[in-house]
Structures are given as C-alpha cells and as structure tokens.
Protein backbone atom coordinates (compact mmCIF):
# COMPACT_ATOMS: atom_id res chain seq x y z
CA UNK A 1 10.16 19.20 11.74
CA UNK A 2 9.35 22.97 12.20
CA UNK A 3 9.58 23.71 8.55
CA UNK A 4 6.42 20.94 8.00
CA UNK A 5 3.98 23.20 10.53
CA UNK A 6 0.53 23.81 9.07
CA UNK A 7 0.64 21.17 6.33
CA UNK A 8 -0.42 17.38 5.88
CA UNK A 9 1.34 14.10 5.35
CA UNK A 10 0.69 13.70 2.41
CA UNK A 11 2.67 10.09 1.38
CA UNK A 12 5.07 7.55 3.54
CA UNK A 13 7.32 4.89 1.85
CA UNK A 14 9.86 2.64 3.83
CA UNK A 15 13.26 2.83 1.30
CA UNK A 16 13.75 -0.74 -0.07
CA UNK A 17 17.52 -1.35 0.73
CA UNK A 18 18.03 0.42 3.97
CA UNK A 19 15.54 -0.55 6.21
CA UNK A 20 15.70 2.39 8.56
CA UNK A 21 15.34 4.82 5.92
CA UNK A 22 12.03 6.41 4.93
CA UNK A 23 10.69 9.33 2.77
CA UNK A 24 8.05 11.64 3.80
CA UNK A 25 5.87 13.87 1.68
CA UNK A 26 3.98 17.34 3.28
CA UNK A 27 1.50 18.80 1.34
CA UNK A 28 -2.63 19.48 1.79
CA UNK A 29 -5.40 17.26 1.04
CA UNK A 30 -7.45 20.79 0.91
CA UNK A 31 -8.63 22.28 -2.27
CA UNK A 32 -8.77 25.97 -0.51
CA UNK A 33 -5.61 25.57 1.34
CA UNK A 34 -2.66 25.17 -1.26
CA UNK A 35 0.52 26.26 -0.55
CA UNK A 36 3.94 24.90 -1.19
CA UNK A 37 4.95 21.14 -0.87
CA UNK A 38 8.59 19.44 1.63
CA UNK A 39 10.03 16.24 1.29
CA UNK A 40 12.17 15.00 4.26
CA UNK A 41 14.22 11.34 4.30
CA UNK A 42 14.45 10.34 8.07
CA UNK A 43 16.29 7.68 9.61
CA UNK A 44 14.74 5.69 13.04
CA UNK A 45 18.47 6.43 14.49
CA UNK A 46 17.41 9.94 14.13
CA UNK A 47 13.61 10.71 14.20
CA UNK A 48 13.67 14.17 15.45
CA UNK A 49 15.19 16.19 12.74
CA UNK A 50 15.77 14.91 8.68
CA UNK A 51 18.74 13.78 7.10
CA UNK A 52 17.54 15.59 3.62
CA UNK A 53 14.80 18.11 2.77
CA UNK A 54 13.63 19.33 -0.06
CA UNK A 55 10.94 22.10 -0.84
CA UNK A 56 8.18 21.95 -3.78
CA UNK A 57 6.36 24.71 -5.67
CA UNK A 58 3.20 22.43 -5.05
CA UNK A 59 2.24 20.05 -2.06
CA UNK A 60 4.24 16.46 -2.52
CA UNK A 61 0.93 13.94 -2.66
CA UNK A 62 2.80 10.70 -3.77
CA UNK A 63 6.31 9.12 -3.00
CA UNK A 64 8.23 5.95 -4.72
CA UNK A 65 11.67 4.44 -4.25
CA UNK A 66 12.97 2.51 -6.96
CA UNK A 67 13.36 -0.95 -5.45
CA UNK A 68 17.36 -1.56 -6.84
CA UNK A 69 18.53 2.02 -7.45
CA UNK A 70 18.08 2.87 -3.50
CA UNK A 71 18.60 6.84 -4.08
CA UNK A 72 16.29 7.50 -6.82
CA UNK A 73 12.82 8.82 -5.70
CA UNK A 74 9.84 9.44 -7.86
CA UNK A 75 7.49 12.43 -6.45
CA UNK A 76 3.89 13.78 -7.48
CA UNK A 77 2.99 16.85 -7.12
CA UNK A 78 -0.52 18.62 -6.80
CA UNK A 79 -0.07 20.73 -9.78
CA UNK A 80 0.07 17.53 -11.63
CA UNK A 81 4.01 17.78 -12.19
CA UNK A 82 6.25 14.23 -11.26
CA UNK A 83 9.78 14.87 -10.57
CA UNK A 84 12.97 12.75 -9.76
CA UNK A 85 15.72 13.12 -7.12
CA UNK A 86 18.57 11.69 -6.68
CA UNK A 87 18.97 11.79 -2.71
CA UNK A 88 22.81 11.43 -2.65
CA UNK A 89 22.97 14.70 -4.60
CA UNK A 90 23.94 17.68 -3.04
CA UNK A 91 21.66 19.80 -4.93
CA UNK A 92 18.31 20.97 -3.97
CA UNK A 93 16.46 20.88 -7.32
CA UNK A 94 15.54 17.27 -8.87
CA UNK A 95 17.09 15.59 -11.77
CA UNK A 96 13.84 15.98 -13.93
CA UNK A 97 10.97 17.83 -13.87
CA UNK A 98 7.85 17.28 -16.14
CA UNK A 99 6.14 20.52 -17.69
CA UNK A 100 3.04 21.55 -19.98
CA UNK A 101 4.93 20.61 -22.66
CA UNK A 102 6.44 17.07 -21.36
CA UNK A 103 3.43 15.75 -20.50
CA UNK A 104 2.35 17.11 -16.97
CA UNK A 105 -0.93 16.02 -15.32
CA UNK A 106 -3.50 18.68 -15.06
CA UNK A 107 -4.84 17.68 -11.84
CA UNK A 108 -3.20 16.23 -8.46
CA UNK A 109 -0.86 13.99 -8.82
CA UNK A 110 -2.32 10.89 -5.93
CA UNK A 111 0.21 8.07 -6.55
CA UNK A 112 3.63 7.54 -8.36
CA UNK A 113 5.16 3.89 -8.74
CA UNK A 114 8.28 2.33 -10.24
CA UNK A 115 8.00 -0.27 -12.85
CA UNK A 116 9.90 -2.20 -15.02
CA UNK A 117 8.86 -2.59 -18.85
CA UNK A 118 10.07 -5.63 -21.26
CA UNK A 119 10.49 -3.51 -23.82
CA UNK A 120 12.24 -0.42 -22.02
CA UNK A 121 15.43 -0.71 -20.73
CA UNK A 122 15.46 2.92 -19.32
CA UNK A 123 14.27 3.53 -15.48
CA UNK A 124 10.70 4.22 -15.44
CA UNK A 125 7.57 4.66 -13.64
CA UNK A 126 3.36 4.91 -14.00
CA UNK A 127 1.96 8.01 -12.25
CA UNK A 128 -2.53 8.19 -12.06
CA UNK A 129 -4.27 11.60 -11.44
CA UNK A 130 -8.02 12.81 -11.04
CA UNK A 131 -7.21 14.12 -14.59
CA UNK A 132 -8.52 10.10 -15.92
CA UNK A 133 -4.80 9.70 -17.44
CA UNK A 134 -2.75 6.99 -16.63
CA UNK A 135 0.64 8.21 -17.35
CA UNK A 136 4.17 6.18 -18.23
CA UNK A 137 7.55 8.20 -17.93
CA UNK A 138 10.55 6.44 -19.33
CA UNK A 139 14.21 8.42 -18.17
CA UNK A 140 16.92 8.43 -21.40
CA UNK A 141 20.05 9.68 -21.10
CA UNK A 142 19.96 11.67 -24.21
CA UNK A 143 16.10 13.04 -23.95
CA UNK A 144 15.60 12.93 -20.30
CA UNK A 145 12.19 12.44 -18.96
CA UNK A 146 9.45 11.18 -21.49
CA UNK A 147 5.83 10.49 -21.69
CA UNK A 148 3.44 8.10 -23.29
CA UNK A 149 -0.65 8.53 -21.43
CA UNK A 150 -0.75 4.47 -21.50
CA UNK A 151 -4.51 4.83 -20.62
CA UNK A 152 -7.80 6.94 -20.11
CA UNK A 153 -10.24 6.36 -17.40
CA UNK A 154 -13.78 6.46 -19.24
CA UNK A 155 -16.56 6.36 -16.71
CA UNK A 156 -18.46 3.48 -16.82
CA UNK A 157 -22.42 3.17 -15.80
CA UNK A 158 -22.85 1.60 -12.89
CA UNK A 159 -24.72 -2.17 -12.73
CA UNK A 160 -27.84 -0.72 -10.89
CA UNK A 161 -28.55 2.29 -12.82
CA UNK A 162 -30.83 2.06 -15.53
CA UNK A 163 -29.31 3.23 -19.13
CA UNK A 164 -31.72 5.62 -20.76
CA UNK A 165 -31.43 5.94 -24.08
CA UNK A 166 -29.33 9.36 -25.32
CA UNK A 167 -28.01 9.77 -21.62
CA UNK A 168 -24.38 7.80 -22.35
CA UNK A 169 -21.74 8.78 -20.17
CA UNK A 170 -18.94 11.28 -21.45
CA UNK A 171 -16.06 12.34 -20.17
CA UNK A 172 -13.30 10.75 -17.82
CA UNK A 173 -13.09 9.10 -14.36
CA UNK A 174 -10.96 10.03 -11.55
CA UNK A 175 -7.91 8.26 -10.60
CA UNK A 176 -7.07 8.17 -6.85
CA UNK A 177 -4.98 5.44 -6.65
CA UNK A 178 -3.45 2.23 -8.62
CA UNK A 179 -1.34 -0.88 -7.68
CA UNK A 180 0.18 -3.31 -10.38
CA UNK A 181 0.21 -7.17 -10.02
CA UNK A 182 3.21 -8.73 -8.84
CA UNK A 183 1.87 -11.72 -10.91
CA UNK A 184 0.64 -10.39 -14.34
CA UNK A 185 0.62 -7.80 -16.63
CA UNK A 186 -2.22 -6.12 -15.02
CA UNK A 187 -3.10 -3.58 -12.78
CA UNK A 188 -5.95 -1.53 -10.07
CA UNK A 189 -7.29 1.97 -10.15
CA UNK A 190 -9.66 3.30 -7.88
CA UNK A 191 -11.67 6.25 -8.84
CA UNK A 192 -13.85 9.18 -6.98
CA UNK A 193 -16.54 7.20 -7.95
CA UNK A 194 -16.05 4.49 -5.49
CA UNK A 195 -15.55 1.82 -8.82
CA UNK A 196 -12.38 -0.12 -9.11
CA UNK A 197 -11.17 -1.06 -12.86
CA UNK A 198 -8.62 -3.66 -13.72
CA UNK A 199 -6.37 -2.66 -16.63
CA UNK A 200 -3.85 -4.76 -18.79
CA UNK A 201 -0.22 -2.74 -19.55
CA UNK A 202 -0.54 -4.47 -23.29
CA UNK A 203 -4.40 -3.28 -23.71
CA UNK A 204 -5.18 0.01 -23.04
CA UNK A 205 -8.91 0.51 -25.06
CA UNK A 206 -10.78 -0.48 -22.62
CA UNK A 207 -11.43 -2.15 -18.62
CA UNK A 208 -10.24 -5.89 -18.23
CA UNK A 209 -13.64 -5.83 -15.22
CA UNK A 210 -14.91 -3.14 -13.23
CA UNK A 211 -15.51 -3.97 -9.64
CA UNK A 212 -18.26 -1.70 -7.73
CA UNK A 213 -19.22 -2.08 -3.94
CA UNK A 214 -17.75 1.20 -2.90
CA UNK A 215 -20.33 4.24 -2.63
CA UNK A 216 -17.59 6.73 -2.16
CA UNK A 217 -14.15 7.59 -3.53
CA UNK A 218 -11.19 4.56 -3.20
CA UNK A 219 -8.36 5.66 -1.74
CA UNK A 220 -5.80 2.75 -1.78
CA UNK A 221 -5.88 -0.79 -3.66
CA UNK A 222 -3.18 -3.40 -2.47
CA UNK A 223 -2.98 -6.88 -4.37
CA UNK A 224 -1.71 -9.41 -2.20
CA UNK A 225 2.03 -10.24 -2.95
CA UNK A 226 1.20 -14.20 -1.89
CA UNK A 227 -2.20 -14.60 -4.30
CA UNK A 228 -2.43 -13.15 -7.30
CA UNK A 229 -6.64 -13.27 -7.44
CA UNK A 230 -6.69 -11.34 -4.29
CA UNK A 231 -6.54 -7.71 -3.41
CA UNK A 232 -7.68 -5.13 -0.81
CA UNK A 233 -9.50 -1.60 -1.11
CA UNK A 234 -10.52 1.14 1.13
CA UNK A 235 -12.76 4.04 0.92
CA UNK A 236 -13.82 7.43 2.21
CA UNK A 237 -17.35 5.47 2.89
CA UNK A 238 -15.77 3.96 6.25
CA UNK A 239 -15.03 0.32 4.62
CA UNK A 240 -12.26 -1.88 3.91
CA UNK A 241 -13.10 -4.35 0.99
CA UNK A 242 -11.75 -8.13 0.44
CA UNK A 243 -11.76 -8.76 -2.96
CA UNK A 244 -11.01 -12.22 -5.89
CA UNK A 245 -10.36 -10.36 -9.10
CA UNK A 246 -12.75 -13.26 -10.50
CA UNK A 247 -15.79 -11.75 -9.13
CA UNK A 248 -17.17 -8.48 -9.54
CA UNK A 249 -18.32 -8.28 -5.42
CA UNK A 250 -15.80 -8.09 -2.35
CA UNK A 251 -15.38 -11.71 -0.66
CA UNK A 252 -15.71 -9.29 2.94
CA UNK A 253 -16.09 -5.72 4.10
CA UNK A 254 -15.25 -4.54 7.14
CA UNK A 255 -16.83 -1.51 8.22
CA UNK A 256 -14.08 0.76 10.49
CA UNK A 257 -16.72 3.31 11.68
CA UNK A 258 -14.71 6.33 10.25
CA UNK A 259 -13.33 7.44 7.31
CA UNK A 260 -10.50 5.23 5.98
CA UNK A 261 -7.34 6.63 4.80
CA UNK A 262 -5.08 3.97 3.80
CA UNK A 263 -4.60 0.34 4.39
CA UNK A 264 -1.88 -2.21 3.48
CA UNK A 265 -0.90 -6.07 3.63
CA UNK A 266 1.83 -7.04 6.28
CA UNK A 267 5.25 -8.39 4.67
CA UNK A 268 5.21 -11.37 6.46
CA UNK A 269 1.74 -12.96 6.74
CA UNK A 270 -0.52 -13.25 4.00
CA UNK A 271 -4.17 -12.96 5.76
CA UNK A 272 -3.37 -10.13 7.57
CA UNK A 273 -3.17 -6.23 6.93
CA UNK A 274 -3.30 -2.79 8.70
CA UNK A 275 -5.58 0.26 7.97
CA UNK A 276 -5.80 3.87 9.66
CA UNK A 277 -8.82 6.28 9.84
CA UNK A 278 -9.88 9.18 10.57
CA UNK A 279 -10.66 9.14 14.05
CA UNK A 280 -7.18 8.68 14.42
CA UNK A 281 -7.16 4.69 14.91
CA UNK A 282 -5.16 1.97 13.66
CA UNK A 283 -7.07 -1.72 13.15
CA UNK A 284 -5.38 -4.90 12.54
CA UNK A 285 -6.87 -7.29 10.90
CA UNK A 286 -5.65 -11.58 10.76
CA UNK A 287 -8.10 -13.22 8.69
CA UNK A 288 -6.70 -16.45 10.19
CA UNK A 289 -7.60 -15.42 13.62
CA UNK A 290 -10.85 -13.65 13.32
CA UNK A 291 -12.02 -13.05 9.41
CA UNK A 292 -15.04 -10.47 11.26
CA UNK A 293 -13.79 -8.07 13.27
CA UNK A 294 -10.11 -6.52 14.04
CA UNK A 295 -7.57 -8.29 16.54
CA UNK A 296 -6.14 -5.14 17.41
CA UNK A 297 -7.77 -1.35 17.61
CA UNK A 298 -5.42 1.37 18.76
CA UNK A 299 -6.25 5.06 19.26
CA UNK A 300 -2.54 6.67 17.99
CA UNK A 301 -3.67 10.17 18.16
CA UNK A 302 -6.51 11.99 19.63
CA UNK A 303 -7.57 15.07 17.67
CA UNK A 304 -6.06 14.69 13.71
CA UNK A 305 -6.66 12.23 11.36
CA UNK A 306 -4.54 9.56 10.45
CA UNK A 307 -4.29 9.48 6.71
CA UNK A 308 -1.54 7.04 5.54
CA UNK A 309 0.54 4.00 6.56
CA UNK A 310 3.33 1.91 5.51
CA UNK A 311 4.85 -1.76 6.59
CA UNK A 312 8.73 -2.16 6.41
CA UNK A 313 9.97 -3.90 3.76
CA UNK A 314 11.90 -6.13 5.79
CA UNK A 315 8.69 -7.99 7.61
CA UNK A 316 9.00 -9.98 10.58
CA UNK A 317 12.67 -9.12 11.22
CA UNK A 318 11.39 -5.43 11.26
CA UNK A 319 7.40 -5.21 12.28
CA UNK A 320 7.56 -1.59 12.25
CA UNK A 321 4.42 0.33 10.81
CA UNK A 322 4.78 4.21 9.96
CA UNK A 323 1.32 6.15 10.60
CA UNK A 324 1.21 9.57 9.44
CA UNK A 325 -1.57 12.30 9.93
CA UNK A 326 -2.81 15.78 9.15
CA UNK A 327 -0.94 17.44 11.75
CA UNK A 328 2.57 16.77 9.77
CA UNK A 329 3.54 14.18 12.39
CA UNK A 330 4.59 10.29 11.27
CA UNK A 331 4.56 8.30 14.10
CA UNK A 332 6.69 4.51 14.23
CA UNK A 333 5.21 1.65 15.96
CA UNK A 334 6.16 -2.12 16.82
CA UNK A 335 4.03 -4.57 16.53
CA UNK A 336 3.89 -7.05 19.55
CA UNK A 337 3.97 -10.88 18.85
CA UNK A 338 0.47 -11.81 18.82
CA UNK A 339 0.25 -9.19 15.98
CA UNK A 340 2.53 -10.60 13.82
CA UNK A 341 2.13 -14.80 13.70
CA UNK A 342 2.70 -16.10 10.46
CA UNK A 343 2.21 -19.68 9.27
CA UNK A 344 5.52 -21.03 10.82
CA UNK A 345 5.61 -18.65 14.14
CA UNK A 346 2.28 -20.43 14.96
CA UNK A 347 2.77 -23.62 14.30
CA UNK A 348 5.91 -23.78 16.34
CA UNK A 349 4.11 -21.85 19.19
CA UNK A 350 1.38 -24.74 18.95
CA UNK A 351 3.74 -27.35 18.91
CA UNK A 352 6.11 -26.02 21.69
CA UNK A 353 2.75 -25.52 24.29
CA UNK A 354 1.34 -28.86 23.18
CA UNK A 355 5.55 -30.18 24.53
CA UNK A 356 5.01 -28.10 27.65
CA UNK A 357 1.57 -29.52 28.41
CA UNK A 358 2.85 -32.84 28.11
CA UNK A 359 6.08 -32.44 29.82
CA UNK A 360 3.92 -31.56 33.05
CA UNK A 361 2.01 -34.40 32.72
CA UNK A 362 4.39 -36.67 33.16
CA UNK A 363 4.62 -38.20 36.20
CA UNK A 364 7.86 -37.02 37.60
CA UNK A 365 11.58 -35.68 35.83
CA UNK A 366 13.23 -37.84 33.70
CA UNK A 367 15.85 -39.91 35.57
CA UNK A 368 18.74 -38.61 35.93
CA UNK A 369 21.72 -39.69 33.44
CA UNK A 370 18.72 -40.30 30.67
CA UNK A 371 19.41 -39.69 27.09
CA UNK A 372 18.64 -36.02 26.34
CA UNK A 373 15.66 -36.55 23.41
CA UNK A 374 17.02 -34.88 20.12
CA UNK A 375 14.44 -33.43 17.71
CA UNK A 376 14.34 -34.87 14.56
CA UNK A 377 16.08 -33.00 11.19
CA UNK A 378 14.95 -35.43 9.43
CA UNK A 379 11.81 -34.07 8.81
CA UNK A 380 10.54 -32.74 5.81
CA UNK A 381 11.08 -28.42 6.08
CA UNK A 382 8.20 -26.94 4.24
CA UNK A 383 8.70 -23.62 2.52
CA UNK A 384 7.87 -20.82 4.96
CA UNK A 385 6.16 -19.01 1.63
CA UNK A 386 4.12 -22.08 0.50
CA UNK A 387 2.53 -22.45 4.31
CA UNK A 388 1.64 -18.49 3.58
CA UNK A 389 -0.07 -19.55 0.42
CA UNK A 390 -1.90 -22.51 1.74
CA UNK A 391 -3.27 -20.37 4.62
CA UNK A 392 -4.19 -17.54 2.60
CA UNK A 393 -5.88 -20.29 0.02
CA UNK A 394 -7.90 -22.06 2.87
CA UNK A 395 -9.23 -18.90 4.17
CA UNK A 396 -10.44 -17.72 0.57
CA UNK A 397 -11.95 -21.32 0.45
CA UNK A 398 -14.27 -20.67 3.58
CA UNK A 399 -15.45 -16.88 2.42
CA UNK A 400 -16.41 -18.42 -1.48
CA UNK A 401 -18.43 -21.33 0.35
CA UNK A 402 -20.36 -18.22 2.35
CA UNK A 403 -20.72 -16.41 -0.98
C-alpha cells in the first residue's frame, strides 16, 4: 500500500472470527525517525490494496482483536496513547482515545491485549510500555474509557551481580512485551533488560519469579496454550529461550545467528513454533522432530528485516503464517506438510506406511472375490488435544532429565 512507503510494520494479528481477515500496524521502530502512524485490515481475497485504513498522529506499535466482538480493535500508539475502533464504522476517528488526563502512557506503547476480568463486566484490555506501567482500561457506557496502572515494573538486581551496600536499585523497568496465561491468573513481561517477571492480576506489590538468561532486551513471550508451566521468549541477543515457569533457567536456547524479532507457537501442534530475524529468515522449530536445531530455515526477503509474525487462528485447517518487515511489506506463507504434523497427522502417516510396507510384502494380491478388510471403529478415539499434551509432556520430560 503506497500510503505505508517509508515506514515499518510495526504489529500483525490474524482477526479471530474471520479467518482471512488481518490487521496491520505501520509505524517506526526508530527513535530519530517519528512520523505519523496507518492501520490497514486486509483480506487474503484481496492482498494488494486494504479493505479499511486508518491514519494515527503517532506510529501504531501494537494491535489486538477482541476474540468475540470481531470488529473491535485495540491499538498502541508510540506517544503512549491506546485507542479503540470499531472497524464496521464508517468514521475515520476511533471510538476512544486515552489522553494526559485519562491515563496515557508516557512512553511507546509495545503491546495491547484483550482480557476478560471476573469482576468487570465492561470490555477491557492490559496495555505494557517502556514507561514500567502495566496499564488496565475498562470501556463503560456512561464514562467511556478508564484506567487503573494494575502494576509497576521495579528493576530488580540481577543473580550475579554483587549488592553493595547503599547502591539499591531505583527507578522502573522497561516493558517490551507481556502475554497472560490461558491457565491462571498470571502473566509475562519482558523488559530492556533482557529479565522476564511473572506477575499475578490479584497481586500487584511485587514479582511472582524473575527469570534471567537473556543479556539483551525481550521482545516477545508466548505461554504455550497446551501446558501451562511452559512458555517461549526471544531477544535482540540472537536467542530463542524454552522455558518451565518452575525454574528460574530456560529448559533450551536456540541461538538464530541474528537478531530475533518475534516468535510464536503453531495452533495446532504443541512442540513446535516459528520465529523471524533480522537477516530476513524464518526458522521452524518441532521439538518432536529435532529439539537442537530448526527443521525448516527460509530466507523470505533479502535486504530488510523481518520483525514480526503471526499463526492463523484457525491451525491446521489454515497453516498460514504472516511475516512482516521494515520495508512496510507483510508477506503470507503456507506451510507444507512436513511442517505442520501434529500428534494425530503422524501417527496416521506411521501407521498408513507401516500398511503399505506390509501390503508389498505379501506374496501376491488378495484373491479375487475376498472380503474387503474393514478397519475397526471399535477402537478407542483418543482426544486429538490430550495426544498434544502427552507429546508436549514427554518432550519436557527428556530436557529436565538433561538439566
């Protein structure tokens, strides 16, 4: 899209109800080079011009779709302002807007995420900033958009530096990122420190554990949505990170050779996940197969960086990946077959060459007006999820045994 020229892409997120649907965000990752901010919502039946645009003041860092109101999107800004549109609207100006005096962030604005609350019946989402404020906004009818900072970032010392006496650490800690648990009241946030802290929603006084085994800023942290102990980080210091929220160092790293932008499970297996970097490559990685290196490299692009990525919602019925980079292009790709095995795929691939190999075998064709051999239903069907688990499980079994 000409209007997009000069700037970066800034966010990518897949809509949750219509599967061909996805949101883009433009903006700069460069201090020096600030300008105004675009949103576009594309469509894979149309990839060469938007359906809907929409221009910012400030560059658009972070995109969310709410997962059951499928036209409501949640945007950061780099001024540190969040705003909401309503993409059926006509209008070109969101539905709310967050100011100085409604609680607006005074640094960038890196991610944005929808969330339900017990308590809070109104729509509402957490937004993190290199400000140190983790930030809930809670929509009302009568008051509009609200705020409540649900927690500070204090930096922390780290484990190997020695505390000297009068040299306590003031002040707050970067947010880049954050991801909440689809299994507990708890969430991630990666800092420019390179430290990870997990967080309860009900406690916000201090860090639930502090992870450190990053050396430069985290960009992205991704629990796994099949284990709840398990989650994934990468970094600006070339490395993706395995991690069990039980213990304070990563189960794995995997060192990409390049700056790594972004990185995120796969809907539909639960060992394996995608990352991008800056030497414009994108890695695959199946635990399952091969917990070292990647089972796929790719070079996408051959002169920008590739900064973020996103799966489709809809998993193996859709193995689409969007990559985008800092030239304001988003490129789609498919993942072939051997990409995207999960627990099920393989063991019916196993089981259909192990028939093959013993069908030639035999000596000769069956004879002719045999009963045809019918397979048998009366076996015991094995939730597709639970296999996911139990692979996932076994795999975390062998990397704790090596730890």
């Amino acid at each position: 899209y000409e209007g997009a020229a000069g700037k970066h892409v800034t966010a990518v997120k897949w809509n949750h109800k219509f599967s061909d649907l996805f949101a883009v965000g433009f903006g700069s990752f460069d201090f020096l080079k600030q300008s105004s901010g675009l949103i576009c919502i594309y469509s894979l039946k149309n990839p060469s011009h938007p359906e809907r645009h929409w221009s910012t003041m400030s560059g658009a860092m972070s995109l969310d779709w709410h997962k059951d109101h499928a036209s409501l999107l949640t945007v950061g800004l780099y001024d540190g302002s969040v705003c909401v549109y309503d993409t059926r609207s006509p209008e070109t100006k969101p539905l709310f807007l967050s100011n100085a005096t409604t609680g607006k962030h005074t640094d960038p604005v890196w991610e944005v995420s929808w969330q339900m609350e017990d308590m809070v019946n109104d729509l509402s989402f957490f937004s993190v900033s290199s400000d140190g404020r983790i930030t809930f906004w809670s929509i009302s009818k009568s008051s509009g958009l609200e705020f409540t900072d649900r927690m500070r970032l204090p930096l922390t010392q780290s484990m190997s530096e020695t505390e000297v006496p009068g040299t306590s650490l003031f002040g707050l800690a970067g947010g880049c990122c954050f991801d909440f648990s689809p299994f507990a009241a708890h969430f991630l946030v990666g800092t420019e420190e390179g430290k990870i802290h997990k967080c309860s929603k009900a406690h916000n006084a201090e860090y639930l554990e502090t992870y450190e085994g990053h050396t430069m800023a985290v960009y992205t942290v991704r629990w796994s949505t099949f284990n709840g102990a398990v989650f994934l980080s990468c970094s600006a210091d070339w490395t993706v990170k395995l991690w069990d929220h039980v213990h304070k160092a990563p189960l794995a790293s995997f060192d990409l050779g390049s700056q790594v932008g972004d990185v995120a499970w796969t809907p539909w297996s639960s060992t394996t996940f995608a990352a991008c970097t800056s030497d414009g490559k994108v890695c695959i990685y199946d635990l399952h197969e091969n917990m070292v290196e990647a089972i796929c490299e790719q070079k996408i692009v051959r002169k920008a960086k590739l900064v973020k990525l996103d799966f489709n919602p809809r998993g193996g019925d859709c193995p689409v990946i969007l990559v985008g980079d800092d030239r304001a292009c988003v490129m789609s790709l498919k993942l072939s077959p051997n990409l995207r095995w999960t627990a099920v795929s393989k063991a019916a691939a196993i089981a259909k060459a192990k028939a093959e190999a013993e069908a030639e075998n035999n000596a000769g064709a069956p004879r002719r007006g045999a009963p045809k051999q019918v397979a048998d239903d009366g076996a015991e069907k094995v939730d597709p999820r639970k296999q996911e688990e139990e692979k996932l499980e076994k795999i975390l079994s062998i990397m704790l045994a090596k730890f």
